[in-house]
C-alpha atoms as a PDB file:
ATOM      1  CA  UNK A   1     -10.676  67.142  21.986  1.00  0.00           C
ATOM      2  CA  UNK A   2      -8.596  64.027  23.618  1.00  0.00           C
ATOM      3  CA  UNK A   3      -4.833  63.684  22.234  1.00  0.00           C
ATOM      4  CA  UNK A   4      -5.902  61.302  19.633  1.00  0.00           C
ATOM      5  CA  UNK A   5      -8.485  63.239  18.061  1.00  0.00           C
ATOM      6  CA  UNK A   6      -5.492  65.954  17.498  1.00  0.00           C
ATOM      7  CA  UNK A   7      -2.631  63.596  16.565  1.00  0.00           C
ATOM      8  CA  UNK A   8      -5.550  62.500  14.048  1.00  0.00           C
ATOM      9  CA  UNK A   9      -6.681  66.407  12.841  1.00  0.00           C
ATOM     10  CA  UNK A  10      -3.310  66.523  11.670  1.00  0.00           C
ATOM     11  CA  UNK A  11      -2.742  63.213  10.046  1.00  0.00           C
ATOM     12  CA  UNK A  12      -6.001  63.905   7.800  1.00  0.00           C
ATOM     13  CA  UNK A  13      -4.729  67.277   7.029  1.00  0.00           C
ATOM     14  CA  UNK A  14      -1.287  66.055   5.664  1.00  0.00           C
ATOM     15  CA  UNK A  15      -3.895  63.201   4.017  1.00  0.00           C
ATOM     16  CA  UNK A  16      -5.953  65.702   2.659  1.00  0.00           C
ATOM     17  CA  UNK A  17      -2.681  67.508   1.015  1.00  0.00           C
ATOM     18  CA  UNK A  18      -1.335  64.176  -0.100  1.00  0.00           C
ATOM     19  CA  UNK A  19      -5.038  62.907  -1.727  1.00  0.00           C
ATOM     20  CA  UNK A  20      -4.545  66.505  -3.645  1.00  0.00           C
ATOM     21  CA  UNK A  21      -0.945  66.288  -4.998  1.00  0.00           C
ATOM     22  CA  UNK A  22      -1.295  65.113  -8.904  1.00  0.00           C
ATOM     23  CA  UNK A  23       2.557  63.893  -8.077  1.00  0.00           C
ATOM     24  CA  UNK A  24       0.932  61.472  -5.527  1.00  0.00           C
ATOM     25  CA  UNK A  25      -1.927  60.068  -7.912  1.00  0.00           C
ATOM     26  CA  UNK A  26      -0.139  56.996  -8.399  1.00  0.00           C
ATOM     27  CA  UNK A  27      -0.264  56.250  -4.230  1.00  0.00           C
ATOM     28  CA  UNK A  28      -3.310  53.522  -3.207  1.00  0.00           C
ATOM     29  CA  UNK A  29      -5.597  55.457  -0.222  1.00  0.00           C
ATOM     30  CA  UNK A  30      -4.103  52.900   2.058  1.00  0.00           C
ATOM     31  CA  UNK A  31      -0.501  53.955   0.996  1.00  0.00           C
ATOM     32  CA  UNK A  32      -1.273  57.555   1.708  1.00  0.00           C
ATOM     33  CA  UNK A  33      -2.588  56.712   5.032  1.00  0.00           C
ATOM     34  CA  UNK A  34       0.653  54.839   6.065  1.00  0.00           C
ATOM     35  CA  UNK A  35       2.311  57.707   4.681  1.00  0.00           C
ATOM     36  CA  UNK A  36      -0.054  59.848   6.902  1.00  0.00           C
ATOM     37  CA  UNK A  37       1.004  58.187  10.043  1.00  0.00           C
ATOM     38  CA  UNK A  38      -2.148  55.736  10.321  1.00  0.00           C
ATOM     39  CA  UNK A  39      -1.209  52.222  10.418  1.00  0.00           C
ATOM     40  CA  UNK A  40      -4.487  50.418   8.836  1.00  0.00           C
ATOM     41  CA  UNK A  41      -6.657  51.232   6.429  1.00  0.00           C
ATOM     42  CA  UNK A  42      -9.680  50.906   8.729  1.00  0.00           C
ATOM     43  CA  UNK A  43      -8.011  53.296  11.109  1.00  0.00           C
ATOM     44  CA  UNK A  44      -7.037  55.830   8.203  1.00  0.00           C
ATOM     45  CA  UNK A  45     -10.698  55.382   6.925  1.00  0.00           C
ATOM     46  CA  UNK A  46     -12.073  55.732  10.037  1.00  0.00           C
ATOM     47  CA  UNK A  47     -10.469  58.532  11.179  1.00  0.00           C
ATOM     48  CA  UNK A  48     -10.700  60.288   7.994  1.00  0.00           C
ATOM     49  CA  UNK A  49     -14.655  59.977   7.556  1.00  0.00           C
ATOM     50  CA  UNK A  50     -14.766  61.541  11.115  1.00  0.00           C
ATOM     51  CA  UNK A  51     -12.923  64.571  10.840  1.00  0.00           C
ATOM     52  CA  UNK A  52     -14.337  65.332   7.393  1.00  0.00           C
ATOM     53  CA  UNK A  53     -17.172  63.740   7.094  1.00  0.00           C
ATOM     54  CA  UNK A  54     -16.654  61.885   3.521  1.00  0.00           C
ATOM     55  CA  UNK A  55     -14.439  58.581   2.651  1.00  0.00           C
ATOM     56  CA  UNK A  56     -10.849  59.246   0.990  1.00  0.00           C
ATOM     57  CA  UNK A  57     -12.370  57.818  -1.968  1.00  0.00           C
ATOM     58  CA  UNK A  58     -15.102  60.192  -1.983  1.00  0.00           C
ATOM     59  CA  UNK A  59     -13.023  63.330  -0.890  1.00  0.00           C
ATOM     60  CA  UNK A  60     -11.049  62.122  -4.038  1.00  0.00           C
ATOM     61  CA  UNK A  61     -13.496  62.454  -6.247  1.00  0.00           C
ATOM     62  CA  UNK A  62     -15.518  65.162  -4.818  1.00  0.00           C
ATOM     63  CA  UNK A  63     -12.302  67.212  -4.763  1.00  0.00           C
ATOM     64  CA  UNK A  64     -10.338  65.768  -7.759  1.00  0.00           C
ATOM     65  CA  UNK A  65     -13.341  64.762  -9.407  1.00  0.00           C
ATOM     66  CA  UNK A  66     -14.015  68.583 -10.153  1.00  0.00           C
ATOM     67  CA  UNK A  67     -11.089  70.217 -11.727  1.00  0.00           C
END
C-alpha cells in the first residue's frame, strides 16, 4: 500500500462514519468528502468506490437504506 492509498483508508473511514451520523444527513456527499479531507468530488468518489467497493450514494442507501 503506497502513502496515498493509506492517507485515503482513513479518509473513507471518517467518510464512512460521517455518511452514518443521522446528525450529518443534512451534508451533500461532496460536503462530506471535503469534510473528509478529499478536495473533489471525483477524487472523494473515486477513492471511496476503491476502498469499498460501492459509490457514497450507494453505501448510503445500502447502509442507511436498511434501518
Amino acid at each position: 500500500m503506497n502513502f496515498v492509498s493509506f492517507v485515503n483508508s482513513y479518509r473513507i473511514a471518517e467518510a464512512k462514519k460521517l455518511l452514518l451520523d443521522s446528525s450529518k444527513h443534512n451534508l451533500t456527499i461532496e460536503a462530506i468528502g471535503n469534510e473528509s479531507g478529499f478536495k473533489s468530488k471525483s477524487a472523494f468518489n473515486v477513492a471511496f468506490k476503491k476502498v469499498t467497493e460501492l459509490t457514497p450514494s450507494d453505501f448510503v442507501k445500502q447502509f442507511v437504506g436498511a434501518k
